[in-house]
Protein backbone atom coordinates (compact mmCIF):
# COMPACT_ATOMS: atom_id res chain seq x y z
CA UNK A 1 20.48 -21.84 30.13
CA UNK A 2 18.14 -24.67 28.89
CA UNK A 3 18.63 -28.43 30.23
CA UNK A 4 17.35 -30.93 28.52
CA UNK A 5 16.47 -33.21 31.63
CA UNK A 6 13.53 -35.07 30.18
CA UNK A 7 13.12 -35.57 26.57
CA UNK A 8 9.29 -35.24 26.76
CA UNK A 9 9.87 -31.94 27.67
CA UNK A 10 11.80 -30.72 23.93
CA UNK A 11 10.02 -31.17 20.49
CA UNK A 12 12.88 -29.93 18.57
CA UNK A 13 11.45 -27.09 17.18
CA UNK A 14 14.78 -25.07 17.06
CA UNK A 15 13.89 -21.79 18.86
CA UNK A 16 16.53 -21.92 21.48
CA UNK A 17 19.06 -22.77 18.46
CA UNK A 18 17.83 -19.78 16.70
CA UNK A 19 17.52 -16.69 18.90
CA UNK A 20 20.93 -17.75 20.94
CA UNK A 21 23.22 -14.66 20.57
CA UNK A 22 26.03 -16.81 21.02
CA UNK A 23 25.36 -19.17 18.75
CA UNK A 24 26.45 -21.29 21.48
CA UNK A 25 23.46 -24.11 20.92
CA UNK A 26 23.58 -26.86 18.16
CA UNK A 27 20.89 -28.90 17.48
CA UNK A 28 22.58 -32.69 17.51
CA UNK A 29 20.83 -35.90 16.93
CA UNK A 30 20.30 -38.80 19.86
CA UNK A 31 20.94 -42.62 19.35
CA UNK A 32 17.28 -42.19 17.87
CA UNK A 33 17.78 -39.62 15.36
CA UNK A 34 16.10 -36.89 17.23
CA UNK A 35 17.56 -33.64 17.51
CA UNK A 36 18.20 -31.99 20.71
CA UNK A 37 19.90 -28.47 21.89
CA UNK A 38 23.29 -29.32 22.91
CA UNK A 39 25.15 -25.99 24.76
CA UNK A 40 28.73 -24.92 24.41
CA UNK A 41 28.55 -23.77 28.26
CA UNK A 42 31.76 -22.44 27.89
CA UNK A 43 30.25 -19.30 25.23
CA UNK A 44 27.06 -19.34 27.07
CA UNK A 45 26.44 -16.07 28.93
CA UNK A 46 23.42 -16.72 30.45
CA UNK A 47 21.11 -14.25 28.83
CA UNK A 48 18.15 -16.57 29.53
CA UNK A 49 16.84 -15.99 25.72
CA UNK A 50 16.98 -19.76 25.19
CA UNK A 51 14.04 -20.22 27.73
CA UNK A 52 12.04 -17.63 27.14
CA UNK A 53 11.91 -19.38 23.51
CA UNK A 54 10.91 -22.40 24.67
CA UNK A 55 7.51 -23.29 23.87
CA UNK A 56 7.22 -25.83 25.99
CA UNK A 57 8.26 -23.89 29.09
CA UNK A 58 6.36 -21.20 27.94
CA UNK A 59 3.47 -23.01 26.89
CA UNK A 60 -0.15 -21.67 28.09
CA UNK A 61 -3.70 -22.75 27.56
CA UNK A 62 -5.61 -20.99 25.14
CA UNK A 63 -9.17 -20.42 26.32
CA UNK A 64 -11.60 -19.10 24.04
CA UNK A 65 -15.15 -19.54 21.82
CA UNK A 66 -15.02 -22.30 19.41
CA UNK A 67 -12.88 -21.31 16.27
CA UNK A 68 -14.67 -21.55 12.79
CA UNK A 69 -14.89 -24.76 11.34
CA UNK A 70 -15.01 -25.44 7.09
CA UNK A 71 -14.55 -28.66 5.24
CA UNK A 72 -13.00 -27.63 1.87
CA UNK A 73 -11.87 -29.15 -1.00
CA UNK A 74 -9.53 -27.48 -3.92
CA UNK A 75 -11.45 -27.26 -6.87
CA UNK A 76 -8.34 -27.89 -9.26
CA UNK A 77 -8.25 -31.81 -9.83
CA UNK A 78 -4.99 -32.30 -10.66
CA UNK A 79 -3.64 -30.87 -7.13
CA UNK A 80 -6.63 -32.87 -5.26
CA UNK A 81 -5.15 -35.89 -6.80
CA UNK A 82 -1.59 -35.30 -5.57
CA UNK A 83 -2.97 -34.55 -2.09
CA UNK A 84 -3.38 -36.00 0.83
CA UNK A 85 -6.89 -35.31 1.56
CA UNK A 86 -8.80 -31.78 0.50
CA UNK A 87 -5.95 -29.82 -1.26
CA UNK A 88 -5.67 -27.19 0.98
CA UNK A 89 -2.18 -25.54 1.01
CA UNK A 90 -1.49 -24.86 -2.82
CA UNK A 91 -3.92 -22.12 -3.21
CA UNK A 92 -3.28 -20.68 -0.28
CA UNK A 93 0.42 -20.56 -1.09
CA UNK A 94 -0.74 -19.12 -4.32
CA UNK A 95 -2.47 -16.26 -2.59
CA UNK A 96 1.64 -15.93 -0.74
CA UNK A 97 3.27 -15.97 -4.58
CA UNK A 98 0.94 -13.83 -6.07
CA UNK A 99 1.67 -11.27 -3.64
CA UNK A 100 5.17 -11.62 -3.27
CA UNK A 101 5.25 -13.26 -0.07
CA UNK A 102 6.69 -16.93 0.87
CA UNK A 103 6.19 -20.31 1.63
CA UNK A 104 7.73 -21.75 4.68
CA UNK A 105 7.04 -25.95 4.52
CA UNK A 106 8.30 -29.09 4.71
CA UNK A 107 9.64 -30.70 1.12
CA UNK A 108 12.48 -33.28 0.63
CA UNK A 109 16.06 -32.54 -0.30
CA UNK A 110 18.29 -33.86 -2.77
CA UNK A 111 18.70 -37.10 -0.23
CA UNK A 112 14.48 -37.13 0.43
CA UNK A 113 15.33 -35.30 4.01
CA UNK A 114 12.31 -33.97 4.84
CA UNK A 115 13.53 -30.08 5.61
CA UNK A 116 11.30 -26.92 6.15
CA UNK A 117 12.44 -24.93 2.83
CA UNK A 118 11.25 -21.60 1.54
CA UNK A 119 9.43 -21.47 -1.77
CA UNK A 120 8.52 -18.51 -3.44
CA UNK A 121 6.30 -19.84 -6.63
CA UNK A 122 4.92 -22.95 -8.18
CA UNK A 123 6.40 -25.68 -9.68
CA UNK A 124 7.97 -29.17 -9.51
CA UNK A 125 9.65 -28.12 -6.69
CA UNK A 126 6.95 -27.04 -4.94
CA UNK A 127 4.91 -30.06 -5.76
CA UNK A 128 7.38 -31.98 -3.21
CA UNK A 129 5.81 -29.97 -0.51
CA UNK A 130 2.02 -31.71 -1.31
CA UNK A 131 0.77 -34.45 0.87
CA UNK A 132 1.77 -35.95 4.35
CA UNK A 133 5.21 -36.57 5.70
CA UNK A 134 5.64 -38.90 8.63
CA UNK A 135 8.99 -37.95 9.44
CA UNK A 136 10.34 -35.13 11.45
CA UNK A 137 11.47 -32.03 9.50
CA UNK A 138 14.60 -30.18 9.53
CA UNK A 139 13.87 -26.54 10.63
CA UNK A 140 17.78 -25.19 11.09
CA UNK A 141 17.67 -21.39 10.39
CA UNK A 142 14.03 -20.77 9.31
CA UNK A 143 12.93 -19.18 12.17
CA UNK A 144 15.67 -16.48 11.99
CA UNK A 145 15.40 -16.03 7.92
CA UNK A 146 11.79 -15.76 8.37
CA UNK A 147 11.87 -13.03 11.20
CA UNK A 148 14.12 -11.02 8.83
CA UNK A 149 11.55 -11.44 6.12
CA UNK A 150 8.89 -10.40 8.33
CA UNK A 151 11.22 -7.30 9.48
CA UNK A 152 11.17 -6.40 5.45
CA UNK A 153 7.07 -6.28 5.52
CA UNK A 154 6.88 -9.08 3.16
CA UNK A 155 4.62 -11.77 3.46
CA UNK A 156 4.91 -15.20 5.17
CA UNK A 157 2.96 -18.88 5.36
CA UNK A 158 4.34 -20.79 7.61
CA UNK A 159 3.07 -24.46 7.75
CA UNK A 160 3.98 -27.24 10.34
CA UNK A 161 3.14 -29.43 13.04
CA UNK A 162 1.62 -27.81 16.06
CA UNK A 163 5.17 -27.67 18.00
CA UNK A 164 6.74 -25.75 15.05
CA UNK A 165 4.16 -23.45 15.05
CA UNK A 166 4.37 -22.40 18.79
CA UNK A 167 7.87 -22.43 18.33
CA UNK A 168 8.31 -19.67 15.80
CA UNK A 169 5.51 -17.62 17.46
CA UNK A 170 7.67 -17.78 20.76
CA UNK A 171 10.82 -17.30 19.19
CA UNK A 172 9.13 -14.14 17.20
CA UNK A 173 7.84 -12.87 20.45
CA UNK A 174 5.61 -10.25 19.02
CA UNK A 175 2.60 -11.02 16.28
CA UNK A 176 3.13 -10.05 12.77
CA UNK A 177 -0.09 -8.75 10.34
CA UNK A 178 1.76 -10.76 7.11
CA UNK A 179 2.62 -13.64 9.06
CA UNK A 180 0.00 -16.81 8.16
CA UNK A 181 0.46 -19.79 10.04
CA UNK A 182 -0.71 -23.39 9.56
CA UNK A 183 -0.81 -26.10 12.16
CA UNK A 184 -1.42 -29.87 11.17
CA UNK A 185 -2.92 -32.29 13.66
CA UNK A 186 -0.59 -34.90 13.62
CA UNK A 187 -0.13 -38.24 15.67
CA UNK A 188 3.72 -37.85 16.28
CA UNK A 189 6.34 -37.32 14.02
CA UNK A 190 8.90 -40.64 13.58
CA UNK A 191 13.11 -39.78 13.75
CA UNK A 192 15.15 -39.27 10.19
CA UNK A 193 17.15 -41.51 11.32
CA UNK A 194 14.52 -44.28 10.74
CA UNK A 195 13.35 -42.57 7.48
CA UNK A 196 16.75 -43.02 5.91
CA UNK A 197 16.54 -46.54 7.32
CA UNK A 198 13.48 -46.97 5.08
CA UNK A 199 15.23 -44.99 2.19
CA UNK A 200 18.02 -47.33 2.34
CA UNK A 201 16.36 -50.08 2.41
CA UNK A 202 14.01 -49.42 -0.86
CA UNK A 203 16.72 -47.90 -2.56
CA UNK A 204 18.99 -51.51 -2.35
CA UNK A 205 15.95 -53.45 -3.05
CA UNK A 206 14.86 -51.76 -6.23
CA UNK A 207 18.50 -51.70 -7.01
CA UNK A 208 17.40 -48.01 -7.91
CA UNK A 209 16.85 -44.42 -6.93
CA UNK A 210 14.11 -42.86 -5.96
CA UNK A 211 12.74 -40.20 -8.19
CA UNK A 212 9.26 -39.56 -6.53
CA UNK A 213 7.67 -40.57 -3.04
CA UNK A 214 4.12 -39.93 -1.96
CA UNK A 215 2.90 -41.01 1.86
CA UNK A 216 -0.40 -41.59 0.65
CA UNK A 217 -0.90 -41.45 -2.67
CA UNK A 218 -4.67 -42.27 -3.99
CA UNK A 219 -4.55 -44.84 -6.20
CA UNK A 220 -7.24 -46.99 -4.17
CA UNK A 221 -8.80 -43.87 -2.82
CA UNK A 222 -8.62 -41.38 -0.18
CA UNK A 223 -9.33 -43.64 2.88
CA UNK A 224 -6.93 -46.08 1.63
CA UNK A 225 -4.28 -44.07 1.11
CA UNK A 226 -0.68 -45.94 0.20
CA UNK A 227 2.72 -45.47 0.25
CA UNK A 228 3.97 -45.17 -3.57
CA UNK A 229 7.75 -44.73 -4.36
CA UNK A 230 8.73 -44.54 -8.23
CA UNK A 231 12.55 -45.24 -9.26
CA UNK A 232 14.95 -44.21 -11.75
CA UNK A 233 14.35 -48.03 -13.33
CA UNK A 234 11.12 -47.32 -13.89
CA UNK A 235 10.08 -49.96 -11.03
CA UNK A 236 7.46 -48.51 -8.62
CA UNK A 237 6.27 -49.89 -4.88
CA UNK A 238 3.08 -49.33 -3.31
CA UNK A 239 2.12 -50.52 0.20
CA UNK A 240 -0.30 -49.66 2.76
CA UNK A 241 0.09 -49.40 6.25
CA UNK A 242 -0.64 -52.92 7.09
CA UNK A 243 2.92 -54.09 4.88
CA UNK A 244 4.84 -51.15 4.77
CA UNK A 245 7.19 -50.66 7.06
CA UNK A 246 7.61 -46.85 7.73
CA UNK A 247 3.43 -46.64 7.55
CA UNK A 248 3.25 -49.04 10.16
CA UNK A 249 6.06 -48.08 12.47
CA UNK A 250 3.87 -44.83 12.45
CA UNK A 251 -0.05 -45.72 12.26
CA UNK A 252 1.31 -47.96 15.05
CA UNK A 253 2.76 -45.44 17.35
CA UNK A 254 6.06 -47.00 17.60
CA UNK A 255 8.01 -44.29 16.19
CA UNK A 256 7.31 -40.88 17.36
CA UNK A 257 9.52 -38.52 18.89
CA UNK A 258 9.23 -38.87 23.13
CA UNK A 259 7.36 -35.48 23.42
CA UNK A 260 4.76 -36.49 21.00
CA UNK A 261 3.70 -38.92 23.52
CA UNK A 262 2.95 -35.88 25.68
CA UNK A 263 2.04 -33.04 23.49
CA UNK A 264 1.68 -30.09 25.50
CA UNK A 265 0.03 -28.68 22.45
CA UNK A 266 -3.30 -30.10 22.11
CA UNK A 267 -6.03 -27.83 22.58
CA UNK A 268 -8.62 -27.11 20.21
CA UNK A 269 -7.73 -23.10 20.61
CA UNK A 270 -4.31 -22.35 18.91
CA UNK A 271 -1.59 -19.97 17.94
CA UNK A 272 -2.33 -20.76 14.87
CA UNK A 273 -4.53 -18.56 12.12
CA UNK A 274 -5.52 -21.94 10.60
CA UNK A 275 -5.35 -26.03 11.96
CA UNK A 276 -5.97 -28.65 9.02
CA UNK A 277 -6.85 -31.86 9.41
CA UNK A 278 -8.34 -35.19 8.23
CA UNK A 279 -12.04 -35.38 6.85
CA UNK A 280 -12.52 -39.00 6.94
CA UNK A 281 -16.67 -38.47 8.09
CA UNK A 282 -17.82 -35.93 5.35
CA UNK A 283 -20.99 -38.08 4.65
CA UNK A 284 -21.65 -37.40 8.25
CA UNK A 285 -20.84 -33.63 8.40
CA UNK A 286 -21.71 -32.35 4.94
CA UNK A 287 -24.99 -35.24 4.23
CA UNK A 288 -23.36 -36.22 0.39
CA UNK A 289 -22.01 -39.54 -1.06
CA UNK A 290 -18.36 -39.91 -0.59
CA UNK A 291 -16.38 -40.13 -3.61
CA UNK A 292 -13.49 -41.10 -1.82
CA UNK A 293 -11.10 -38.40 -3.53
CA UNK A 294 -10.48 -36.14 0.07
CA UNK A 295 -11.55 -33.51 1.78
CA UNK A 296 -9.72 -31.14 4.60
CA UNK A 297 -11.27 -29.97 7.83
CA UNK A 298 -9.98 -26.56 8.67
CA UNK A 299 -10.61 -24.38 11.80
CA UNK A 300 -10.05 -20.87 11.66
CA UNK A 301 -8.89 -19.64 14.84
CA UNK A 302 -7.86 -15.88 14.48
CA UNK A 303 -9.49 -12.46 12.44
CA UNK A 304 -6.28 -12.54 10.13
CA UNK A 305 -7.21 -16.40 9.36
CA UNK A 306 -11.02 -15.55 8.43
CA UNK A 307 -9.64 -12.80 6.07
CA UNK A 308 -7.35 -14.83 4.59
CA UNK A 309 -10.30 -17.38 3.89
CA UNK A 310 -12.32 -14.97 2.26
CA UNK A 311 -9.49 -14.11 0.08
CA UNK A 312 -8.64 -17.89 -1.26
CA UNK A 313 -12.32 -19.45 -0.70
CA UNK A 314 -13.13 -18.88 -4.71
CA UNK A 315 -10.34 -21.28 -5.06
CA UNK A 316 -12.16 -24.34 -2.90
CA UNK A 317 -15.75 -26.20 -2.97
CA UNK A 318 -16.36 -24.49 0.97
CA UNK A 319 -18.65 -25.98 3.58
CA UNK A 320 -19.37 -24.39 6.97
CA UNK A 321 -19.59 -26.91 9.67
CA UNK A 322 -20.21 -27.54 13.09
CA UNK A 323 -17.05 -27.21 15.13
CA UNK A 324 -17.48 -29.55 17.63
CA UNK A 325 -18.92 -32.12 15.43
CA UNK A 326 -15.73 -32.21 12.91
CA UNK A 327 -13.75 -32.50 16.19
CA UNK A 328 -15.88 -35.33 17.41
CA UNK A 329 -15.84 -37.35 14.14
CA UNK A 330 -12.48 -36.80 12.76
CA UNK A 331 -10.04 -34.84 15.28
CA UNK A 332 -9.37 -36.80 18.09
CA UNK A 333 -5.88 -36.06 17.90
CA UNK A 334 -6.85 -32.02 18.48
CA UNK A 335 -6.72 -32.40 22.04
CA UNK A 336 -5.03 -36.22 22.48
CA UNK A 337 -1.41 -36.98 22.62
CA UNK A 338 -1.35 -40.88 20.68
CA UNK A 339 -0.52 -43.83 23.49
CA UNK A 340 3.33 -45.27 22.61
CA UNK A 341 3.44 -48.71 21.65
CA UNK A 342 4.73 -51.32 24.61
CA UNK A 343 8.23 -51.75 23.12
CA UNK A 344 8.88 -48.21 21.44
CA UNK A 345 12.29 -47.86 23.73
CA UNK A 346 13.01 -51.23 22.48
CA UNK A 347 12.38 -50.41 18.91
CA UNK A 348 14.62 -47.64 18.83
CA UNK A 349 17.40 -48.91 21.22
CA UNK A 350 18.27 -52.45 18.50
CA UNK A 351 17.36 -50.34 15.51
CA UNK A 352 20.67 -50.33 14.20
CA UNK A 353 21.16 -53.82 14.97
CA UNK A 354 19.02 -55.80 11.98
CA UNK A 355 17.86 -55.07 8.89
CA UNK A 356 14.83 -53.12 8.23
CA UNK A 357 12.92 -55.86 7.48
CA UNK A 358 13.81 -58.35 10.15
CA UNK A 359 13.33 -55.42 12.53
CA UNK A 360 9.61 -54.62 11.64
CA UNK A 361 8.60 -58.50 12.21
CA UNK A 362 10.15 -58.47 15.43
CA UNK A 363 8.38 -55.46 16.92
CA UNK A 364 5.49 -54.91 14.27
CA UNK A 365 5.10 -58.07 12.65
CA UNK A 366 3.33 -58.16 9.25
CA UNK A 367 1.06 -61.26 9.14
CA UNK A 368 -0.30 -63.79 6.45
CA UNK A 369 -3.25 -61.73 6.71
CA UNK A 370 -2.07 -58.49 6.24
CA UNK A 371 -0.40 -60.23 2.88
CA UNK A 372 -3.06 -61.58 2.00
CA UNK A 373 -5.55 -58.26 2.18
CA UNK A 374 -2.77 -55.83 0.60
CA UNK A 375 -2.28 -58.29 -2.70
CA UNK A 376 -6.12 -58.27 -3.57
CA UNK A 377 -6.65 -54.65 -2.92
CA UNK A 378 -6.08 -54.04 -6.27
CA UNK A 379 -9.39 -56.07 -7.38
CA UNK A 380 -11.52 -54.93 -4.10
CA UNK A 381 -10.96 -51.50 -5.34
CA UNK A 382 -12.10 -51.92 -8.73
CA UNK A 383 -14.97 -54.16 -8.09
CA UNK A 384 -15.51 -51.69 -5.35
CA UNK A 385 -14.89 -53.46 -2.00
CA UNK A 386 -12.60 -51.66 -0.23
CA UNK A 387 -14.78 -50.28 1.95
CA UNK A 388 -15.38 -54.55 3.29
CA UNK A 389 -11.59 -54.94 3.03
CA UNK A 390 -10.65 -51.68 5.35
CA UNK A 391 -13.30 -53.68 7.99
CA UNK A 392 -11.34 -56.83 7.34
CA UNK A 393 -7.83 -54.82 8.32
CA UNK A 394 -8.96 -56.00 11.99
């Protein structure tokens, strides 16, 4: 039977939820808005399954050569646009839909939940599964619908954080040849319950809905990305991460879930067939201007990954680079956990106790500065300063 004991030892990946016979665990949020395995001991009949699933118990070093290392860029504009950096998931879903496979990912719900959904084509739907999500995602039954997909030979991307990854692999047990799977290097990933804080909050102070959200949307550029939110008033919001409040409850390391703090998962060798992240040096690794639009570092870590690349590089502008030099310049979360911020317990323990705002400027506090530098961006961008301003952040 699993025991939660520590909370930096469960990532909520849902495994143990998934393969219990029982189905004698639910997955229940804490007084943070995490979700842990909670166990109806009275069903449980100690089969043990729940551990074995674990990842975390389970977890072992992967040693190994360097994997393969690409900086790529999606050649169709309008999707590099609506990405977060390079554009790299929509064509390879593509590839999935074209061969009538699926798309395991994260996307919002009706409520902008962030849940891991399954898509099976293109389309406005599926555009809610492009560019970054700072929020914990809400796995419940994937694992189990996709082992019964894999079970029916059809084919499977599944794309995550690191944990989810290891997760279904342990709770599959056993590799599958049509099963894809994507890892994102990510700093930590904040509670839902904090994101529908931040919903809440918008929502009453636009007096609105929200009809689109984008993490870090590109209207000043890739390296400035900004949090954009357009209502059903026609009223948008944009803010970076020095004024807006869920970017800087993240980029500040406030937030995150306990085990992020102690990822057991960062090693440059992974489960994974693929691990994406941030190209923020591509002057440095490909020796050409920056046009600031984004570009994705990808490592390729297994045969079925650098098959799969052949088969979707027509779709990308594809650069082969130096492993350990992409990791160097732009991946030092690939094998570091990010340091909590002094009063993270803090943070979470009065969150429900002040507003939003009033919250943030007692924990995270938004200067005259900060102000100051977010309401001239606008003119540093187009007189093309930003580059000075991002130095100024500091």
């Amino acid at each position: 039977m699993i025991k939660i004991l520590n909370k930096e030892n469960c990532c909520g990946c849902t495994a143990c939820f998934n393969i219990c016979p029982k189905k004698c665990i639910s997955m229940q949020s804490d007084e943070e808005g995490f979700l842990y395995p909670i166990i109806e001991e009275s069903k449980c009949i100690d089969c043990g399954l729940c551990e074995k699933a674990c990842p975390i118990l389970n977890y072992k070093p992967i040693n190994g050569k360097l994997p393969e290392a690409y900086v790529i860029r999606t050649k169709d504009k309008d999707d590099l646009m609506q990405s977060t950096s390079g554009g790299f998931s929509t064509p390879l879903a593509q590839w999935f839909f074209n061969n009538e496979g699926s798309v395991w990912t994260a996307s919002y719900d009706e409520d902008w939940k962030v849940v891991h959904r399954k898509f099976t084509k293109t389309g406005m739907e599926f555009s809610k599964t492009r560019g970054s999500k700072y929020v914990q995602s809400y796995l419940g039954d994937a694992y189990t619908r996709i082992q019964e997909e894999l079970k029916d030979d059809k084919w499977i991307c599944f794309i995550g954080t690191t944990c989810q990854v290891y997760g279904l692999k342990q709770f599959l047990g056993k590799d599958y040849e049509k099963l894809i799977t994507v890892d994102l290097v990510c700093h930590g990933t904040p509670s839902p319950k904090l994101w529908k804080k931040y919903i809440d909050f918008q929502t009453k102070k636009y007096s609105s809905a929200i009809t689109e959200i984008n993490f870090r949307n590109k209207t000043y550029g890739y390296h400035s990305g900004t949090m954009m939110l357009e209502f059903k008033n026609g009223k948008k919001y944009t803010g970076s991460a020095r004024v807006d409040y869920m970017l800087k409850s993240f980029f500040t390391e406030i937030s995150s879930r306990p085990s992020c703090y102690e990822c057991k998962f960062k090693n440059i060798n992974r489960v994974s067939d693929f691990t994406v992240f941030d190209c923020w040096h591509m002057e440095d690794l490909l020796g050409k201007k920056d046009d600031d639009k984004g570009y994705t570092n990808v490592l390729v870590h297994t045969e079925k990954g650098r098959v799969m690349m052949e088969k979707i590089s027509d779709a990308y502008e594809v650069f082969h680079v130096d492993a350990e030099k992409a990791i160097a310049l732009d991946g030092i979360m690939v094998c570091n956990s990010a340091i909590p911020h002094k009063d993270r317990k803090d943070f979470y323990k009065d969150l429900d106790e002040n507003s939003l705002e009033d919250h943030i400027q007692k924990y995270i506090k938004i200067t005259f500065k900060d102000k100051v530098l977010e309401s001239i961006k606008g003119v540093a961008y187009k007189w093309g300063f930003m580059k000075l301003l991002r130095k100024l952040k500091g």
